[in-house]
N, C-alpha and C. Protein backbone atom coordinates (compact mmCIF):
# COMPACT_ATOMS: atom_id res chain seq x y z
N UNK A 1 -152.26 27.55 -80.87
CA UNK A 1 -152.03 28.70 -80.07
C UNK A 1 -150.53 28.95 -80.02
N UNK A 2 -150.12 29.52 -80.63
CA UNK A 2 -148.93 30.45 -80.48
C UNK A 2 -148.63 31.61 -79.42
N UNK A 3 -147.72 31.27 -79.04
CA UNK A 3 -147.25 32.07 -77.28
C UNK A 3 -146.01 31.98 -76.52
N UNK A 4 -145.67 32.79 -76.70
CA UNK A 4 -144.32 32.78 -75.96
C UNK A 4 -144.44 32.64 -74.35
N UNK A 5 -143.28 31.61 -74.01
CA UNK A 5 -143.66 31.77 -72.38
C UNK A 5 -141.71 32.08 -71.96
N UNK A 6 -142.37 33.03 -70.95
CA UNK A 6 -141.33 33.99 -70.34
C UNK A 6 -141.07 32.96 -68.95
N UNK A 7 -139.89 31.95 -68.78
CA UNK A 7 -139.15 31.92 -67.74
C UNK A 7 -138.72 32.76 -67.02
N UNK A 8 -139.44 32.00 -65.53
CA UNK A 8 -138.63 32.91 -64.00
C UNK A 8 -138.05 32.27 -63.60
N UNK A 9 -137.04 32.68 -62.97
CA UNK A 9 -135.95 31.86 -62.06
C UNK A 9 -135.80 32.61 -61.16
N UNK A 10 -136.29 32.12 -59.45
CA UNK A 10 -135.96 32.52 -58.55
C UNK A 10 -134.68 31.71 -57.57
N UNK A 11 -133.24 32.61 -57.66
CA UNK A 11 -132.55 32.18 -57.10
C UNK A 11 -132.12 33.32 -55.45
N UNK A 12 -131.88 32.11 -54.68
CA UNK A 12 -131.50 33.01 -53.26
C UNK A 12 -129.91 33.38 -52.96
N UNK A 13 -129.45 34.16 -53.43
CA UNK A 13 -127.92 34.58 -53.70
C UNK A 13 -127.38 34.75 -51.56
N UNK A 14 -128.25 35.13 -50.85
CA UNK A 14 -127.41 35.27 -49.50
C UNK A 14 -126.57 34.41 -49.13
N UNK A 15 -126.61 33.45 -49.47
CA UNK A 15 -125.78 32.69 -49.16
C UNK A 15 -123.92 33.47 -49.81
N UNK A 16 -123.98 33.88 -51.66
CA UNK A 16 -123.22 34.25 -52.03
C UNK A 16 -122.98 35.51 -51.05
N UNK A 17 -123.89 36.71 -50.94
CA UNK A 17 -123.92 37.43 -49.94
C UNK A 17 -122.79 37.18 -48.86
N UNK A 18 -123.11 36.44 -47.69
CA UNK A 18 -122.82 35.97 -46.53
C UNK A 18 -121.14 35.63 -46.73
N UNK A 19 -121.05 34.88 -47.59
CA UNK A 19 -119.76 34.48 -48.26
C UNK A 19 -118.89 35.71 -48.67
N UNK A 20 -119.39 37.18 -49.35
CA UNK A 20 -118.74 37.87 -49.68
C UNK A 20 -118.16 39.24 -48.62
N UNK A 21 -119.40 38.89 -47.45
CA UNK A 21 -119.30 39.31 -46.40
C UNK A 21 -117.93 39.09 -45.13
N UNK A 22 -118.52 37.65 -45.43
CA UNK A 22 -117.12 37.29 -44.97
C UNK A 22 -115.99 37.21 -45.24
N UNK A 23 -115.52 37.54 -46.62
CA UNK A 23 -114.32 37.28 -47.20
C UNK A 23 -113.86 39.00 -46.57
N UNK A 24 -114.93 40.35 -46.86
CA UNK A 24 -114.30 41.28 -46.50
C UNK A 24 -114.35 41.68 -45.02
N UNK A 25 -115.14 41.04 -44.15
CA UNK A 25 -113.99 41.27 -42.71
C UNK A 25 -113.01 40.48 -42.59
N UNK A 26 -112.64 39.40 -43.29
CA UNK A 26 -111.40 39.12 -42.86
C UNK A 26 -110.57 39.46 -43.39
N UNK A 27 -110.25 40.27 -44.62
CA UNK A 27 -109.45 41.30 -45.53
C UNK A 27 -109.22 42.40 -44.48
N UNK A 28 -110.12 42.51 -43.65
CA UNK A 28 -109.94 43.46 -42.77
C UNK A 28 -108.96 43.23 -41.76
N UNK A 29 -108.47 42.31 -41.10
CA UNK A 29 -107.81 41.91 -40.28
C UNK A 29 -106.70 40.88 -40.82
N UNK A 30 -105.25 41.38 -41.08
CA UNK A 30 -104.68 40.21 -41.61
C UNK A 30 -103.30 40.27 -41.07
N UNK A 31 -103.42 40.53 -39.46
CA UNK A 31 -102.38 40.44 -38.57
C UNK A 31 -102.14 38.92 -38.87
N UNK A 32 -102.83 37.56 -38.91
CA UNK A 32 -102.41 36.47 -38.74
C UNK A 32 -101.51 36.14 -40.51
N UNK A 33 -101.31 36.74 -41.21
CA UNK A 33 -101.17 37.27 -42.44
C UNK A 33 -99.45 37.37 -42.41
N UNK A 34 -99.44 38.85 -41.63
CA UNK A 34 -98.22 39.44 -41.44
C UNK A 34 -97.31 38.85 -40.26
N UNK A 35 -97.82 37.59 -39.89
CA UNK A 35 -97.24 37.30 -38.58
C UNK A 35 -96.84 35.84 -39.48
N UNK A 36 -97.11 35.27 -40.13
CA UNK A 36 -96.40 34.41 -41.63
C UNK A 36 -95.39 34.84 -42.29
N UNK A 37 -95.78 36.33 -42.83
CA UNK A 37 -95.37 36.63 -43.92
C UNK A 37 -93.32 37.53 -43.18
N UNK A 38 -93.62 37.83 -41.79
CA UNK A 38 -92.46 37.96 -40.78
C UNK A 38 -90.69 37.54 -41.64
N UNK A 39 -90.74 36.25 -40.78
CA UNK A 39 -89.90 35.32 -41.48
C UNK A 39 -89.26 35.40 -42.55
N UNK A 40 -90.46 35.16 -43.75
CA UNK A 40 -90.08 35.31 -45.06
C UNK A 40 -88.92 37.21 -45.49
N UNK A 41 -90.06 37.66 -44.67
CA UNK A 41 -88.87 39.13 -44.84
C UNK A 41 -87.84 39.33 -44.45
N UNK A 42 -88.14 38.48 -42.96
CA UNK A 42 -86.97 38.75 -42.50
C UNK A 42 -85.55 37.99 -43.04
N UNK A 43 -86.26 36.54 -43.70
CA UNK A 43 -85.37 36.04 -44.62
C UNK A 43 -84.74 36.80 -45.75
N UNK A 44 -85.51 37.44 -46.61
CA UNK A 44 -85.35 38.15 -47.30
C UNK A 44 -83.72 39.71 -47.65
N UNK A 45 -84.61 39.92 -46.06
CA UNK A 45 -83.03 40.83 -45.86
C UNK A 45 -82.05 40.49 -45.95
N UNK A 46 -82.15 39.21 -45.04
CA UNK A 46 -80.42 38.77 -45.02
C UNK A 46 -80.19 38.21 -46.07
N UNK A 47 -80.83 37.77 -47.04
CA UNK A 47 -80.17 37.80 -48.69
C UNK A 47 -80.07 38.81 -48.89
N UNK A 48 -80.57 40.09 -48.88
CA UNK A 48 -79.98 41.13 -49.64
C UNK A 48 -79.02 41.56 -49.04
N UNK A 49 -78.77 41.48 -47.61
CA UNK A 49 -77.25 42.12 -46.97
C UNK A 49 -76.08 41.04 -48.14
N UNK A 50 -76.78 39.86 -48.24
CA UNK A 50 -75.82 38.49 -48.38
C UNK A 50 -75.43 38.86 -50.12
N UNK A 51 -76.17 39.39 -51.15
CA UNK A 51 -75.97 39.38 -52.28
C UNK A 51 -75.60 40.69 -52.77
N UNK A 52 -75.96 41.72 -51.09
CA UNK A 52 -75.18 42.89 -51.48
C UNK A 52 -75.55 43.75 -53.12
N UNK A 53 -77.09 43.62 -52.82
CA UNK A 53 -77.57 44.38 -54.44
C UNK A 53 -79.00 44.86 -53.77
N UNK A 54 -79.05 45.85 -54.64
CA UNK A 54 -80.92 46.45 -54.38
C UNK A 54 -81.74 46.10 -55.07
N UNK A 55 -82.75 46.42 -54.92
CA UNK A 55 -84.12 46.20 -55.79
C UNK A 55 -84.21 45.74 -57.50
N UNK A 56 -83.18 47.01 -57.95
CA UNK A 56 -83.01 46.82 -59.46
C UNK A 56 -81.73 45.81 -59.74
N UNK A 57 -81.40 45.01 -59.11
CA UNK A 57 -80.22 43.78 -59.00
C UNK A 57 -79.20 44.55 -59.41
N UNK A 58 -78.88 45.78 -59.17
CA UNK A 58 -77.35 46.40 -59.04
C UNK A 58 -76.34 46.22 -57.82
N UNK A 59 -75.10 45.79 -57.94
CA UNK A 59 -74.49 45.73 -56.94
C UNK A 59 -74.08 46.49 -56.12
N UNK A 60 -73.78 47.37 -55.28
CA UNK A 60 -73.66 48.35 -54.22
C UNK A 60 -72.40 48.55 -54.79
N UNK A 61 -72.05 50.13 -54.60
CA UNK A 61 -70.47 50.30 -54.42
C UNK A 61 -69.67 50.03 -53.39
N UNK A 62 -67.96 49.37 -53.93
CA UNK A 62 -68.11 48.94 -52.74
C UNK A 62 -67.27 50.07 -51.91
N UNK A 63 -66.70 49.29 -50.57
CA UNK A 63 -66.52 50.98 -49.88
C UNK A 63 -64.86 51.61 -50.46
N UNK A 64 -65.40 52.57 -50.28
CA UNK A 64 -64.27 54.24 -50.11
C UNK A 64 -62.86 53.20 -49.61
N UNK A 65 -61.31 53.00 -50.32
CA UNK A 65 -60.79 53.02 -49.36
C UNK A 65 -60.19 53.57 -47.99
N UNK A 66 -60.83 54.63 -48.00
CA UNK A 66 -60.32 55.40 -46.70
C UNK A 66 -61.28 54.60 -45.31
N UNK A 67 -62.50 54.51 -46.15
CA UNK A 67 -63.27 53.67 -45.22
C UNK A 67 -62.49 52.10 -45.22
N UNK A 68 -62.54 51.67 -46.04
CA UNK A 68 -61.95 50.21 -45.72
C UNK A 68 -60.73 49.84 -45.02
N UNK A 69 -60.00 50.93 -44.88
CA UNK A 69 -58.63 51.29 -44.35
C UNK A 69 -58.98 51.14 -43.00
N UNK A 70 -60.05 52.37 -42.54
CA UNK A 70 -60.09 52.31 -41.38
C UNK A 70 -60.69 51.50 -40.31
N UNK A 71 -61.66 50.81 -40.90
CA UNK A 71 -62.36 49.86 -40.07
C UNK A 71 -61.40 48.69 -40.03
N UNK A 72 -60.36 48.12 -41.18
CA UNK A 72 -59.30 47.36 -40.67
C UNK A 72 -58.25 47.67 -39.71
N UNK A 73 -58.48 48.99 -39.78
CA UNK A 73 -57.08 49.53 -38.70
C UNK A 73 -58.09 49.23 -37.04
N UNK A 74 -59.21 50.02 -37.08
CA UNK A 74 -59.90 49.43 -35.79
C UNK A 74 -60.25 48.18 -35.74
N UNK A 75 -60.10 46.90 -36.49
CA UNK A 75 -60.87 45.82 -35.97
C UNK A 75 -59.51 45.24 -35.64
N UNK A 76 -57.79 45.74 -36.33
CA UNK A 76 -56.94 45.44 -35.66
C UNK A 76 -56.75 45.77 -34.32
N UNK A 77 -57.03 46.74 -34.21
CA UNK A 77 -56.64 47.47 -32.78
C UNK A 77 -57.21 46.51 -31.89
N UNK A 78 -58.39 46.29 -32.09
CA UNK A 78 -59.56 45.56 -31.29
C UNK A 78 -59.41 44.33 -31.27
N UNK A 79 -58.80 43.32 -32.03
CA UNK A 79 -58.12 42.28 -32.10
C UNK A 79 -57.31 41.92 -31.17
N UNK A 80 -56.09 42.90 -31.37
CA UNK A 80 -55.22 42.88 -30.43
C UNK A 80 -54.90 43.08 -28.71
N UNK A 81 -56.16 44.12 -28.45
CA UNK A 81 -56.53 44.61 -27.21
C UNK A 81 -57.10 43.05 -26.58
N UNK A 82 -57.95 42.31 -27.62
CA UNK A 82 -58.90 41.22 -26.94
C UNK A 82 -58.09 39.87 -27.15
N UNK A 83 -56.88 40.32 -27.90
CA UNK A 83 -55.66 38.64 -27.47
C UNK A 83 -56.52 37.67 -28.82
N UNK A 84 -57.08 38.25 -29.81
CA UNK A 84 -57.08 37.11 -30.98
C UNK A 84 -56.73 37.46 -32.19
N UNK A 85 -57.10 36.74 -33.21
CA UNK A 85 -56.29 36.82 -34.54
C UNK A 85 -56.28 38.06 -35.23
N UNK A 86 -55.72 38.71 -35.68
CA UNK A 86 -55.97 40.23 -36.21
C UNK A 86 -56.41 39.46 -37.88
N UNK A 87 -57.23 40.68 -38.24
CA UNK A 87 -57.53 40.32 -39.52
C UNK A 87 -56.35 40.76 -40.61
N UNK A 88 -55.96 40.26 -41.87
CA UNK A 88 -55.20 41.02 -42.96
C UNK A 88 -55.94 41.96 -43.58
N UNK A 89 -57.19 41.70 -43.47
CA UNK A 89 -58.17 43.04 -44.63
C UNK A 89 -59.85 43.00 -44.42
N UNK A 90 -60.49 44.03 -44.49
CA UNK A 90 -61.69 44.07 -44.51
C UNK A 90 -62.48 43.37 -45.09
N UNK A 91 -63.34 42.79 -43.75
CA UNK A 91 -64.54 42.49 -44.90
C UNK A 91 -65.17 42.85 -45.93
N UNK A 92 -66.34 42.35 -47.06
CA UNK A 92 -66.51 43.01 -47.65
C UNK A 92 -68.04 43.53 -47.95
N UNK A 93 -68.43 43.35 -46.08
CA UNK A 93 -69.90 43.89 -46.86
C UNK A 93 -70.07 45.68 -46.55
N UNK A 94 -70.38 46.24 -47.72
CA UNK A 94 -70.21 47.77 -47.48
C UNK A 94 -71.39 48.34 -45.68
N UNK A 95 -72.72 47.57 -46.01
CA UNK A 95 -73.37 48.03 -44.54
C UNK A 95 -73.09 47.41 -43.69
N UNK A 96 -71.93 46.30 -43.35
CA UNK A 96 -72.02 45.84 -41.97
C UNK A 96 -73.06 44.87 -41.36
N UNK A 97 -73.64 45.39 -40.11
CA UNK A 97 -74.94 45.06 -39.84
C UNK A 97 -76.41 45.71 -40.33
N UNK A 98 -75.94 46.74 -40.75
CA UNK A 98 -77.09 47.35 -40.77
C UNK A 98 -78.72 46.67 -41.22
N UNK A 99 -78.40 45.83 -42.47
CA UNK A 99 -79.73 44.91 -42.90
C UNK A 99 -79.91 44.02 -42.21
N UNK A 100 -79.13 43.52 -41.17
CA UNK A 100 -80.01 43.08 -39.96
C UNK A 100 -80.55 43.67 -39.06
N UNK A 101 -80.71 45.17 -39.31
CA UNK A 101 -81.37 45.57 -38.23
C UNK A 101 -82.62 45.82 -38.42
N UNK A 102 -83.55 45.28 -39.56
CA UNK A 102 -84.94 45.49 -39.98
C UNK A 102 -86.15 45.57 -38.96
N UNK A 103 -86.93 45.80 -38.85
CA UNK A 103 -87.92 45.92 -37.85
C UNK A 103 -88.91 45.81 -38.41
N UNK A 104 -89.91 45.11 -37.83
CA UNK A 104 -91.05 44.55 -38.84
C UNK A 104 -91.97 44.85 -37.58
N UNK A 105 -93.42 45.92 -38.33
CA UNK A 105 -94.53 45.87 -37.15
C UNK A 105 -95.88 45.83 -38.12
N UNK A 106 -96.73 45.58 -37.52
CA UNK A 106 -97.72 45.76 -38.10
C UNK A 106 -98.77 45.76 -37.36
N UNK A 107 -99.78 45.62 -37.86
CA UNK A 107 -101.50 45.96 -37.26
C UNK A 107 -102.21 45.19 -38.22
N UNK A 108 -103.61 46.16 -38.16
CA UNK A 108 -104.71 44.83 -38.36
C UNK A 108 -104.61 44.88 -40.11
N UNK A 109 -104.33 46.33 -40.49
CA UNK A 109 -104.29 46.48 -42.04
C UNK A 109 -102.78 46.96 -42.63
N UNK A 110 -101.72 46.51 -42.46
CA UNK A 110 -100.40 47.69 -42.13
C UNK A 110 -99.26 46.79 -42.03
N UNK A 111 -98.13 46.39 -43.19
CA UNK A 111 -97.23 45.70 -42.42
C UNK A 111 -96.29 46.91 -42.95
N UNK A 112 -95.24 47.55 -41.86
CA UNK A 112 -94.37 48.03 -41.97
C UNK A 112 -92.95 47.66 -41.47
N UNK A 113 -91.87 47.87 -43.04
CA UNK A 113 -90.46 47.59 -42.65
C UNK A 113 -89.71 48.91 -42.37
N UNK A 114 -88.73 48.68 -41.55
CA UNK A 114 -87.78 49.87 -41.16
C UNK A 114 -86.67 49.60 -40.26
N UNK A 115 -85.71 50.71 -40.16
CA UNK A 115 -84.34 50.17 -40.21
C UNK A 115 -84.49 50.61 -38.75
N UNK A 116 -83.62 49.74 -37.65
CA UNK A 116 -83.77 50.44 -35.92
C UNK A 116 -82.95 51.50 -35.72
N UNK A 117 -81.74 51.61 -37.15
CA UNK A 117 -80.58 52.23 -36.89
C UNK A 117 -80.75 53.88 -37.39
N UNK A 118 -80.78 54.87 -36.36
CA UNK A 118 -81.50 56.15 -37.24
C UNK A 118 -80.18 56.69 -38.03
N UNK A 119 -79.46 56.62 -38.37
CA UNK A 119 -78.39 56.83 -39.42
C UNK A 119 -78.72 56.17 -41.13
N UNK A 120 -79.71 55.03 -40.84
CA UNK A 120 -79.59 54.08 -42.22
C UNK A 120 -80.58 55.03 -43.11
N UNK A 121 -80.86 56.00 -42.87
CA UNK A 121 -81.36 56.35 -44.40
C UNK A 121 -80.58 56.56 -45.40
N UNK A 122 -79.01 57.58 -44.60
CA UNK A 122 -78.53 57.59 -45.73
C UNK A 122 -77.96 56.86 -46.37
N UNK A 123 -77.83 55.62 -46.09
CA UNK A 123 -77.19 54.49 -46.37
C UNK A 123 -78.15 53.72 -47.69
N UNK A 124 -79.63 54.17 -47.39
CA UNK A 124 -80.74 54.04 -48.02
C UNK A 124 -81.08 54.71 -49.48
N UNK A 125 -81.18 55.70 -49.16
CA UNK A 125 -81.28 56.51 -50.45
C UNK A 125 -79.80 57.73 -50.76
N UNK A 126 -78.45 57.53 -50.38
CA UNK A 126 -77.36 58.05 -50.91
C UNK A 126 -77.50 59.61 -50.39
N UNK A 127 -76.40 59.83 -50.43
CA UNK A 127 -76.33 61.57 -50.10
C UNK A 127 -74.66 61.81 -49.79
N UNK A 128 -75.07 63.19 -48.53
CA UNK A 128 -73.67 64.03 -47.98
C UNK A 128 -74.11 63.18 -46.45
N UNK A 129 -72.91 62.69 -45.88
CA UNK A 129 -73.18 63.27 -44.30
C UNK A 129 -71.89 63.63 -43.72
N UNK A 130 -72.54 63.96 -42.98
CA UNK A 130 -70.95 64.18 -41.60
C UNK A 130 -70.47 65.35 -42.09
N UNK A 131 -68.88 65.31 -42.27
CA UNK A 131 -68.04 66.15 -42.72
C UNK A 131 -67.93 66.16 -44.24
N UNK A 132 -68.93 65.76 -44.71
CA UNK A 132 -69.42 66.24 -46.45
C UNK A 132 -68.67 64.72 -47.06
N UNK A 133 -68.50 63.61 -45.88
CA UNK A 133 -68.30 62.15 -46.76
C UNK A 133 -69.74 61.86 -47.90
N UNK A 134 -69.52 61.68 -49.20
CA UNK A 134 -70.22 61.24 -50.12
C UNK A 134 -70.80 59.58 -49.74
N UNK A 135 -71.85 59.39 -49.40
CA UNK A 135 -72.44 57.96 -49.68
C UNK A 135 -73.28 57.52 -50.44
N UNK A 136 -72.99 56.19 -51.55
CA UNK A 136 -73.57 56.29 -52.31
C UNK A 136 -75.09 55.08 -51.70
N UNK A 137 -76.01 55.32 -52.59
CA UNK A 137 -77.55 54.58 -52.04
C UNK A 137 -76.95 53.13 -51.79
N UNK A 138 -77.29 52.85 -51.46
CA UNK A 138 -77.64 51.01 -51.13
C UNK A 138 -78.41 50.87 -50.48
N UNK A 139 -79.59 50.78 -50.98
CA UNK A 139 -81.03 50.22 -51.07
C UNK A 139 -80.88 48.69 -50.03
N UNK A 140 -81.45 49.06 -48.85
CA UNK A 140 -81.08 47.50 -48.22
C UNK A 140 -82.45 47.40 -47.26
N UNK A 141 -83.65 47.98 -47.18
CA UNK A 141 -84.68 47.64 -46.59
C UNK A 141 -85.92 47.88 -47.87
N UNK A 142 -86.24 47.00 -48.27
CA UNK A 142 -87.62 46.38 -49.34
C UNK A 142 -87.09 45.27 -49.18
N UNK A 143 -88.92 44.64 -50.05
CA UNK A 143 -88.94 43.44 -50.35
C UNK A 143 -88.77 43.18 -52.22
N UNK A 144 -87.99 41.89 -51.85
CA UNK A 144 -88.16 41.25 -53.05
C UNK A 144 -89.09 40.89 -54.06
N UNK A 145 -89.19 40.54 -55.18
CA UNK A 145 -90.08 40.40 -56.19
C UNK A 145 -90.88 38.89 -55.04
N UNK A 146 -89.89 38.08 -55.14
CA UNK A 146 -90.10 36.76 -54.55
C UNK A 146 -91.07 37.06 -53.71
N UNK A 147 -90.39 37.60 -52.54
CA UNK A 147 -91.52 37.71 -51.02
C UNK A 147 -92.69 38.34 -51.53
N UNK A 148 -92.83 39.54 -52.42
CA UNK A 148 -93.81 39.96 -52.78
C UNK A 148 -94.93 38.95 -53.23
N UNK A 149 -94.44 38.47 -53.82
CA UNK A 149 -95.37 37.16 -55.09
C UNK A 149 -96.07 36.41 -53.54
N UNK A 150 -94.98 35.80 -52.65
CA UNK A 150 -95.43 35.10 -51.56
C UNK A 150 -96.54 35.73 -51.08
N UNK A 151 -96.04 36.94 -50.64
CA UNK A 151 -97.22 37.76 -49.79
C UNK A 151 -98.47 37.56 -50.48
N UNK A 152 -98.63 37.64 -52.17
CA UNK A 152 -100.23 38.34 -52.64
C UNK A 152 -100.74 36.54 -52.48
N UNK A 153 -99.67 35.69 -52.53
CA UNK A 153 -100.35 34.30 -52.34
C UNK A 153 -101.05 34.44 -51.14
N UNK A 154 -100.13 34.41 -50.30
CA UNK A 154 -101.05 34.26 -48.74
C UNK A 154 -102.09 35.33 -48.77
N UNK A 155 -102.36 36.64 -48.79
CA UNK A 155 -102.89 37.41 -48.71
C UNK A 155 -104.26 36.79 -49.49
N UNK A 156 -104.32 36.07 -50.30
CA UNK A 156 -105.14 35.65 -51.25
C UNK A 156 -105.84 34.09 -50.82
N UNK A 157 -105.25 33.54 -50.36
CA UNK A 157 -105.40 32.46 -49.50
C UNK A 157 -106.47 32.59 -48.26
N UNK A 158 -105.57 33.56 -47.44
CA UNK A 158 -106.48 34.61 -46.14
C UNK A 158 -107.74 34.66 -46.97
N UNK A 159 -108.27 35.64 -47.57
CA UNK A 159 -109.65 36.12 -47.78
C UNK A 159 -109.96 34.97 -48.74
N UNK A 160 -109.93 34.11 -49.23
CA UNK A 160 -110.63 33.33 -49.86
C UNK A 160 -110.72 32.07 -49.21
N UNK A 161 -110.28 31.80 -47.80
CA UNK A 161 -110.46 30.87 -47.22
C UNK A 161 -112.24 31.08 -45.99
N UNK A 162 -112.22 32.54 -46.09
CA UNK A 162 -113.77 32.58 -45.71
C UNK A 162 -114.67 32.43 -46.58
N UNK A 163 -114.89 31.93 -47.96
CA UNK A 163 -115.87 31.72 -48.66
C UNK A 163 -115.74 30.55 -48.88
């Protein structure tokens, strides 16, 4: 007797189910995520105030001397008014504080960076302001390739730690 016999296989996948279920509500919620991933950005900035380059590893221009002139002439003034050492010459970071002023918020799906200082855009993406002073971009709020890479780790970690 010649006959082919047709195998069944009954397998119960809910379990895989249940597992995939769970991986996407917790994709859904990844405040505990962005409350890690904080730090690292906020680390982040202050290397880029510190290496003084943007995104595409170009170095910032540095400042105008009319600008560099003058913030030495006021941090003398201010020196002197407060009885300590006057400086010989400007520092040299072109934003100052500004990349420390990052602000990091987020929610359940949402991490957003931004500057507290409402002047830093143009400091951000370059332009005219004021009395038609030229500023050129310096890119000083993103993240790095690095933090990025970090983030899709953890982010990846998060949802695959419910299955």
């Amino acid at each position: 007797m010649t006959g082919f016999v047709q195998p069944s296989i009954r397998m119960d996948l809910e379990d895989i189910d249940d597992g995939f279920d769970a991986m996407k509500r917790r994709a859904r919620d990844l405040r505990s995520v962005w409350r890690k991933f904080e730090p690292i950005a906020k680390q982040d900035q202050k290397e880029t105030a510190r290496l003084a380059e943007g995104p595409d590893k170009q170095k910032w221009e540095p400042l105008a001397r009319t600008t560099a002139s003058k913030r030495l002439r006021r941090r003398q003034a201010s020196a002197r008014r407060n009885r300590k050492r006057v400086p010989k010459r400007v520092t040299k970071k072109p934003l100052g504080r500004l990349p420390r002023q990052a602000q990091f918020r987020f929610n359940r799906d949402t991490f957003l960076a931004r500057s507290r200082v409402k002047w830093s855009g143009i400091h951000q993406d370059g332009g005219v302001a004021g009395k038609g002073a030229r500023i050129p971009a310096r890119t000083h709020v993103y993240f790095s390739d690095d933090s990025l890479e970090r983030l899709r780790d953890m982010l990846a970690e998060h949802v695959a730690r419910a299955f």
